[in-house]
C-alpha atoms as a PDB file:
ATOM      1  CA  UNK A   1       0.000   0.000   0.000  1.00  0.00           C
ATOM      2  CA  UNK A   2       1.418   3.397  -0.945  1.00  0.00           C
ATOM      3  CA  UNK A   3       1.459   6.301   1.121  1.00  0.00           C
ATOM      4  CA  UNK A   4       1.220   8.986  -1.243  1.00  0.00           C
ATOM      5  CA  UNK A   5      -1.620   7.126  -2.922  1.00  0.00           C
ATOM      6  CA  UNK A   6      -3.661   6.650   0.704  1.00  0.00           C
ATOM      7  CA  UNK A   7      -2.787  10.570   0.956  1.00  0.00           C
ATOM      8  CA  UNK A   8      -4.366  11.741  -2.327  1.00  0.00           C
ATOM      9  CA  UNK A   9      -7.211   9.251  -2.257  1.00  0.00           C
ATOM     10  CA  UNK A  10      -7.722  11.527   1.175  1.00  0.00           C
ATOM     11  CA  UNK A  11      -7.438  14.791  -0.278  1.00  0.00           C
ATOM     12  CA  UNK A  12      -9.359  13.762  -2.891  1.00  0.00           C
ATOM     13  CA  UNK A  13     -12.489  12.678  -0.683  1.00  0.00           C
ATOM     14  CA  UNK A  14     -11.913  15.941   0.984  1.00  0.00           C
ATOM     15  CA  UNK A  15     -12.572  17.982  -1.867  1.00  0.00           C
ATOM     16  CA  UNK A  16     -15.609  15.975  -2.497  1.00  0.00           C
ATOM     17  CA  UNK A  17     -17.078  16.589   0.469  1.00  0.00           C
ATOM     18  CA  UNK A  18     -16.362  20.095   0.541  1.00  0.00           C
ATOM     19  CA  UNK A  19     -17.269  21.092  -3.161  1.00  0.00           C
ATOM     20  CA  UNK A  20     -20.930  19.302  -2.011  1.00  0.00           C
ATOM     21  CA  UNK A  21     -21.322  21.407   0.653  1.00  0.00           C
ATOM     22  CA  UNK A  22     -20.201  24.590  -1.311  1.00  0.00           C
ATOM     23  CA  UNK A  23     -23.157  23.336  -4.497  1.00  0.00           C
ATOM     24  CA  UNK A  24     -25.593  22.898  -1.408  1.00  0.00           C
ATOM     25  CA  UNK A  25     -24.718  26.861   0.166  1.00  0.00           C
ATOM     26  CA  UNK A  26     -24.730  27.821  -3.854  1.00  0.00           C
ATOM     27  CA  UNK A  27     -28.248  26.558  -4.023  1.00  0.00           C
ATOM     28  CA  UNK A  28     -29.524  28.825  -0.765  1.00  0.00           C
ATOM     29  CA  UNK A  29     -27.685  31.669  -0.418  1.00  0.00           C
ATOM     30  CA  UNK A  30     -28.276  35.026  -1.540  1.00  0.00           C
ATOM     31  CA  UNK A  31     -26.167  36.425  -5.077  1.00  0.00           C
ATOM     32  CA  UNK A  32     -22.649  38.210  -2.749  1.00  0.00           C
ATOM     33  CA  UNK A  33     -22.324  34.608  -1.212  1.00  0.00           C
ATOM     34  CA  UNK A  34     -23.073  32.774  -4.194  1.00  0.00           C
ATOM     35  CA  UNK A  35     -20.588  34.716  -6.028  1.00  0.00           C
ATOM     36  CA  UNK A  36     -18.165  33.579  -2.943  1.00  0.00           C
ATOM     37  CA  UNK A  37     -19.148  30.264  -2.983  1.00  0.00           C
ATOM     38  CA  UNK A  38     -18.943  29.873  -6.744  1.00  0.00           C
ATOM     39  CA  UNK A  39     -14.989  30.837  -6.277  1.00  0.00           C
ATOM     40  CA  UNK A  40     -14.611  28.482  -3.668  1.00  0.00           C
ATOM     41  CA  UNK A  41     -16.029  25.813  -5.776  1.00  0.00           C
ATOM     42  CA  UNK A  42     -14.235  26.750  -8.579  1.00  0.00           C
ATOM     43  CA  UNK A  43     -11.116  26.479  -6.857  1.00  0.00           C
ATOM     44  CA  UNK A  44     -12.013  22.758  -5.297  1.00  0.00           C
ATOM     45  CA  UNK A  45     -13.187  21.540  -8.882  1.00  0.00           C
ATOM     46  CA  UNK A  46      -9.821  22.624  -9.774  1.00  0.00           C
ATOM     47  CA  UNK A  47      -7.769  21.155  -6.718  1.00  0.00           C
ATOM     48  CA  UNK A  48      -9.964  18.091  -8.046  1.00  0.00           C
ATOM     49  CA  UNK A  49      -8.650  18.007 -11.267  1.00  0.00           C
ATOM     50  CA  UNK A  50      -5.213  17.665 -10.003  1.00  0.00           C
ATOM     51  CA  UNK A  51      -6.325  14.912  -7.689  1.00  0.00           C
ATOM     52  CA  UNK A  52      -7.808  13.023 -10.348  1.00  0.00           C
ATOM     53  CA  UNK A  53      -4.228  13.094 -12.165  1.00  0.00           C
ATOM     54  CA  UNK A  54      -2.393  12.091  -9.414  1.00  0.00           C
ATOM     55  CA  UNK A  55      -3.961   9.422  -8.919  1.00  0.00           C
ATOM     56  CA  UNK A  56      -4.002   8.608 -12.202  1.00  0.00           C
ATOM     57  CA  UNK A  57      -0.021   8.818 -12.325  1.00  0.00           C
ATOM     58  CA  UNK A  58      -0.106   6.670  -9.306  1.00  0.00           C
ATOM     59  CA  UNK A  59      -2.464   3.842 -11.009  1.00  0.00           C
ATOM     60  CA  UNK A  60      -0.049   3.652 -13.883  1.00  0.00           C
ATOM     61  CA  UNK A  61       2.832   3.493 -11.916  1.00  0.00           C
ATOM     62  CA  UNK A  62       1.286   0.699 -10.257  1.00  0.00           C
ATOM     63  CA  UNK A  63       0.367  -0.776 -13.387  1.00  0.00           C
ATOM     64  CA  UNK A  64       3.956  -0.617 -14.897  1.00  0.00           C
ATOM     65  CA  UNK A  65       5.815  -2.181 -11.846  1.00  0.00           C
ATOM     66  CA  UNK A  66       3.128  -5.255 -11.893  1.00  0.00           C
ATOM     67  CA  UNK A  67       4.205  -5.401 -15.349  1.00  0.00           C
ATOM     68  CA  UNK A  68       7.530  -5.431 -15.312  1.00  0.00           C
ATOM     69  CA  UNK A  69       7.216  -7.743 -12.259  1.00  0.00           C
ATOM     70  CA  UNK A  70       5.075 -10.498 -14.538  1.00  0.00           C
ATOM     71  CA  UNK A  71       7.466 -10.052 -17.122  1.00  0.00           C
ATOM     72  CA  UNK A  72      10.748 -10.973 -14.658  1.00  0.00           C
ATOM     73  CA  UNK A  73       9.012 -13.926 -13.480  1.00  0.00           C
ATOM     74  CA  UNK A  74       7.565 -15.148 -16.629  1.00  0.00           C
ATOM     75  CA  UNK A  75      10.965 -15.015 -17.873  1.00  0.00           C
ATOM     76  CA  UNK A  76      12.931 -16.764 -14.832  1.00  0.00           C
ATOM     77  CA  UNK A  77      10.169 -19.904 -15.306  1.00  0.00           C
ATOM     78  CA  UNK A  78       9.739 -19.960 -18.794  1.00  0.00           C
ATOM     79  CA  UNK A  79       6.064 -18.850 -19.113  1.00  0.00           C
ATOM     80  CA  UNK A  80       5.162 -17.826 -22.301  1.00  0.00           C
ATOM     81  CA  UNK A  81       1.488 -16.563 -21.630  1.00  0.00           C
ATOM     82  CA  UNK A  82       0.208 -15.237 -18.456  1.00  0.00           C
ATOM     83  CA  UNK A  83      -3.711 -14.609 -18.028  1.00  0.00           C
ATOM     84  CA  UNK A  84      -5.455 -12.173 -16.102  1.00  0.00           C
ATOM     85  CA  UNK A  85      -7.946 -13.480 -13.612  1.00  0.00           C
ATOM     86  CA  UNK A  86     -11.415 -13.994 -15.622  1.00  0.00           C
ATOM     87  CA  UNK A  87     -10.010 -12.865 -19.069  1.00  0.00           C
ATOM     88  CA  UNK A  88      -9.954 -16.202 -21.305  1.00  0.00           C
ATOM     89  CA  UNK A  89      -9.399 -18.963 -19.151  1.00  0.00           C
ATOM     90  CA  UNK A  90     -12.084 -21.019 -18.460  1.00  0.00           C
ATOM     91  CA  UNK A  91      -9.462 -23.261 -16.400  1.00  0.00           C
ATOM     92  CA  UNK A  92      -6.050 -23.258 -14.967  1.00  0.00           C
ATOM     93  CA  UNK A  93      -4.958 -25.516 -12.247  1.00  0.00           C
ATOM     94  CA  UNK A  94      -3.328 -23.657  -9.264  1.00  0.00           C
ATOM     95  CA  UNK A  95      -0.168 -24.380 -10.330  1.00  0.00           C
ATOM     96  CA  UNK A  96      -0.002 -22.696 -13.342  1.00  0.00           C
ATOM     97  CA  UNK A  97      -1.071 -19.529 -10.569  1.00  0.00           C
ATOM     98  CA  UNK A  98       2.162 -16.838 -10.366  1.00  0.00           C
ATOM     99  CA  UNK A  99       0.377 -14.595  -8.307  1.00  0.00           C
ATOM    100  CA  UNK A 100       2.947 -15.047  -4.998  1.00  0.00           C
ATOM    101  CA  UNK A 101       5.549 -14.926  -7.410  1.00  0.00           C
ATOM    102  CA  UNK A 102       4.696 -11.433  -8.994  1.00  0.00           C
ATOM    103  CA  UNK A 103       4.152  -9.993  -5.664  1.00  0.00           C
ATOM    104  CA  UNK A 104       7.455 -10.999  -4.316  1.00  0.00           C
ATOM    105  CA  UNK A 105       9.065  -9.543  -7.191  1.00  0.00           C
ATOM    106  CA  UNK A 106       7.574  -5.922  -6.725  1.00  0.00           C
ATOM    107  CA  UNK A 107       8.605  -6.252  -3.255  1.00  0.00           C
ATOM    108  CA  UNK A 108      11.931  -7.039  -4.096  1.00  0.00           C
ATOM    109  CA  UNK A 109      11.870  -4.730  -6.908  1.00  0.00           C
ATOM    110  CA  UNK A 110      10.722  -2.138  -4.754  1.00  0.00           C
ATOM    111  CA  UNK A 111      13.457  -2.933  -2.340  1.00  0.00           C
ATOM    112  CA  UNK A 112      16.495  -2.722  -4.939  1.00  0.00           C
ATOM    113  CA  UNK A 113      14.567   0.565  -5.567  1.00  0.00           C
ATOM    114  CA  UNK A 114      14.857   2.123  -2.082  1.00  0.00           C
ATOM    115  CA  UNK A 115      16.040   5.086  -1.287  1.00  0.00           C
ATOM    116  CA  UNK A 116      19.480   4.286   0.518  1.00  0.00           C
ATOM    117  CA  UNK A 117      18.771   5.665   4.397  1.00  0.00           C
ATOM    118  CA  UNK A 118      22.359   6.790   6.068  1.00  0.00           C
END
């Protein structure tokens, strides 16, 4: 689990909540406060946006190290297909099942990939 992912999933449910409660004020107030509000929101939708991409970048990242993980551990055991869960196999007996393997391989990957702590 990834830190800075946890920390703009909660940012990002922040915003939500806050950019509700600024449509709900919108929807009540007089024009000077919804003028006010309107900013505010404004500047959530657009703290949103940049929410949304970084957790974007952080999906992909994710996406990329499972990949190259599969791919070092296809390679070391000579697999030449691997199947996603559900997508085209009606059948595979568990030991045809690399999921341990991949995972130990992004944490050693991510290991190798530490930052080096003096």
């Amino acid at each position: 689990s990834d830190p800075d992912a946890r920390g703009v999933k909660a940012a990002k449910t922040e915003a939500l909540a806050a950019a509700r409660v600024l449509k709900t004020r919108i929807a009540s107030a007089d024009r000077p406060e919804n003028e006010t509000a309107g900013r505010e929101l404004a500047r959530r939708n657009a703290e949103l946006e940049k929410l949304n991409a970084a957790e974007e970048q952080h999906r992909q990242r994710i996406l990329s190290e499972i990949s190259r993980a599969m791919s070092a551990v296809a390679s070391r055991q000579g697999i030449d297909f691997i199947l996603g869960a559900g997508e085209g196999a009606v059948y595979a007996g568990k030991e045809y099942d690399i999921t341990e393997e991949v995972l130990r391989e992004m944490a050693a990957m991510r290991k190798r990939n530490a930052p080096v702590s003096r």
